[in-house]
C-alpha atoms as a PDB file:
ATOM      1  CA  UNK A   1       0.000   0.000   0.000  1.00  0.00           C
ATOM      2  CA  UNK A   2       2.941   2.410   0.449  1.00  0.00           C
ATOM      3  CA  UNK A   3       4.548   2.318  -2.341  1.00  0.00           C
ATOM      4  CA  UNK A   4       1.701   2.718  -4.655  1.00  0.00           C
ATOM      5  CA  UNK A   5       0.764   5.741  -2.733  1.00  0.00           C
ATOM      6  CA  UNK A   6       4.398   6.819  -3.234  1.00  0.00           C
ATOM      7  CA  UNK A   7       3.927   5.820  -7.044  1.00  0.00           C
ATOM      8  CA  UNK A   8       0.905   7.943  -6.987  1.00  0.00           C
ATOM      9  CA  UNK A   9       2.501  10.939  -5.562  1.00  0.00           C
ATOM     10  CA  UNK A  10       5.735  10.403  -7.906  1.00  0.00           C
ATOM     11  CA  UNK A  11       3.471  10.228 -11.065  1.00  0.00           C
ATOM     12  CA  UNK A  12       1.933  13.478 -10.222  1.00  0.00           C
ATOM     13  CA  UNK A  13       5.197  15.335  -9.513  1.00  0.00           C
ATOM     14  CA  UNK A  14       6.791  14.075 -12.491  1.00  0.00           C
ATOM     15  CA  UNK A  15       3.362  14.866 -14.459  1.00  0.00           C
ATOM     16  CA  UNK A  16       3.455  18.636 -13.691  1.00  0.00           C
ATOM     17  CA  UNK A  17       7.210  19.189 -14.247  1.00  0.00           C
ATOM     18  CA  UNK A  18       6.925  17.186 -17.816  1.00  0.00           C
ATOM     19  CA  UNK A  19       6.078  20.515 -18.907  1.00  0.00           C
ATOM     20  CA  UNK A  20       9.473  21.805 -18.723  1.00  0.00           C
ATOM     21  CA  UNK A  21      11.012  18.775 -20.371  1.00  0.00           C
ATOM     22  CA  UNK A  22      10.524  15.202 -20.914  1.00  0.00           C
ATOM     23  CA  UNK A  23      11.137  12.866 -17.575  1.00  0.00           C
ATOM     24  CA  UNK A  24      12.375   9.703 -17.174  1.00  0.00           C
ATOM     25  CA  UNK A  25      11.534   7.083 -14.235  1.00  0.00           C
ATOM     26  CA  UNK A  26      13.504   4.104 -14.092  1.00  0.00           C
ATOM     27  CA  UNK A  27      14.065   1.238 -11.510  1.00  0.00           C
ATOM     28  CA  UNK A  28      16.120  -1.931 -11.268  1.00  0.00           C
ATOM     29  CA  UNK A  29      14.966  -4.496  -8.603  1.00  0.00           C
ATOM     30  CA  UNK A  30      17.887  -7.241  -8.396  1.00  0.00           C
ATOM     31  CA  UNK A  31      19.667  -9.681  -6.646  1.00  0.00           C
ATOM     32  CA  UNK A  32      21.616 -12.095  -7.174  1.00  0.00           C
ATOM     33  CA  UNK A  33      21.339 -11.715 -11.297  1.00  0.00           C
ATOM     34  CA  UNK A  34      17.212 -11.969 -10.989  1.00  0.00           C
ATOM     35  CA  UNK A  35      14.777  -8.909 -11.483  1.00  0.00           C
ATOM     36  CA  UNK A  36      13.055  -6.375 -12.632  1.00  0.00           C
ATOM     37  CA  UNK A  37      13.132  -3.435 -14.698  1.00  0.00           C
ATOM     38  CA  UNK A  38      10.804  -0.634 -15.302  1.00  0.00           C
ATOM     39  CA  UNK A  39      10.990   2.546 -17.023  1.00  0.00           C
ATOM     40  CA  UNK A  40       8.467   5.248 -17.647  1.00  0.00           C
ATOM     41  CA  UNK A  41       8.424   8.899 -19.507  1.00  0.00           C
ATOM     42  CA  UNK A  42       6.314  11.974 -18.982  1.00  0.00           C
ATOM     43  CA  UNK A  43       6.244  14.455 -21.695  1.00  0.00           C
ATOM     44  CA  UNK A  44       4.138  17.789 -21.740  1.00  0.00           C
ATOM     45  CA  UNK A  45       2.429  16.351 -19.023  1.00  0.00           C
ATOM     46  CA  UNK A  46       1.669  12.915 -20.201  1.00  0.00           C
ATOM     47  CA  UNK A  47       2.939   9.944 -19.811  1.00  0.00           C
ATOM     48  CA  UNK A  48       3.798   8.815 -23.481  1.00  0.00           C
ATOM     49  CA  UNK A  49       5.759   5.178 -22.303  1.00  0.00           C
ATOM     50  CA  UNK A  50       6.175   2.741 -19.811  1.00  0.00           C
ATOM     51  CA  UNK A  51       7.375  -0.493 -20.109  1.00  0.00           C
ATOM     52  CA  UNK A  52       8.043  -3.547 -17.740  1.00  0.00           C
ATOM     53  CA  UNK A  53      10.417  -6.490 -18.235  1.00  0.00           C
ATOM     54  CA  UNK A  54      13.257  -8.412 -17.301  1.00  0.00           C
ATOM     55  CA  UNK A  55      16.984  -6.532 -17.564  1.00  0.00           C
ATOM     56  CA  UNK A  56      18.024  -8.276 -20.671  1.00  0.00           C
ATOM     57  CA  UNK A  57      14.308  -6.749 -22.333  1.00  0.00           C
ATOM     58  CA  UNK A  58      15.872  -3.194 -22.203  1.00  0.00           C
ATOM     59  CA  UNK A  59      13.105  -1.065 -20.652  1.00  0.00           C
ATOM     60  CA  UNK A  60      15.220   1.369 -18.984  1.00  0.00           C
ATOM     61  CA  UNK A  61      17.244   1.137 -22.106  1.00  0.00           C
ATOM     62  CA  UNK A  62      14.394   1.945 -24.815  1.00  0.00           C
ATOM     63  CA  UNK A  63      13.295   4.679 -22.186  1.00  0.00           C
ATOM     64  CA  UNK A  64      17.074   6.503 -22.996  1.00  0.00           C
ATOM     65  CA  UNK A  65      16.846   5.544 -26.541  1.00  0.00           C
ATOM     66  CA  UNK A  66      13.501   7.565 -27.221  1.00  0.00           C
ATOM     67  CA  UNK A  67      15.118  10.342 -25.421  1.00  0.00           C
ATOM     68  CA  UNK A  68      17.787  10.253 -28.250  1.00  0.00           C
ATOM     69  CA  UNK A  69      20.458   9.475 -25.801  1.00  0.00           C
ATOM     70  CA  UNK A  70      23.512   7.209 -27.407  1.00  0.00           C
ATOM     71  CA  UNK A  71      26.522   5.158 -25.824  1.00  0.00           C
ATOM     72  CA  UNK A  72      29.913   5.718 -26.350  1.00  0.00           C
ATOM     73  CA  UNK A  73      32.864   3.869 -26.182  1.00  0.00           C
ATOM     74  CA  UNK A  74      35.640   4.425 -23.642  1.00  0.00           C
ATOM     75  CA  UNK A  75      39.168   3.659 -23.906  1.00  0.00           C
END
């Protein structure tokens, strides 16, 4: 019951301030190499993704993508 009341709260927070800018909410629940992942993105005060899955599905990773954000190499 908490934490969907927190979830609640968050969503509204991040709904407002979507206005300035597009924001992303992402978790990672693991241990010991088993989880979850979720990602979600508010935009002009929407919420225009969210997506669910396992780590090797890529939601927090197709969050950054459809923000245009890229990897780069190091070394």
């Amino acid at each position: 019951m908490y934490w969907r009341e927190c979830q609640r709260r968050l969503d509204g927070m991040f709904k407002d301030r979507s206005a300035r800018g597009p924001i992303v909410h992402a978790t990672s629940d693991m241990h010991a190499g088993v989880g979850d992942q979720t990602a979600r993105i508010w935009q002009d005060g929407a919420l225009v993704f969210a997506q669910e899955g396992r780590p090797g599905s890529g939601p927090i990773s197709m969050a950054l993508q459809r923000l245009g954000v890229t990897g780069a190499r190091i070394g």
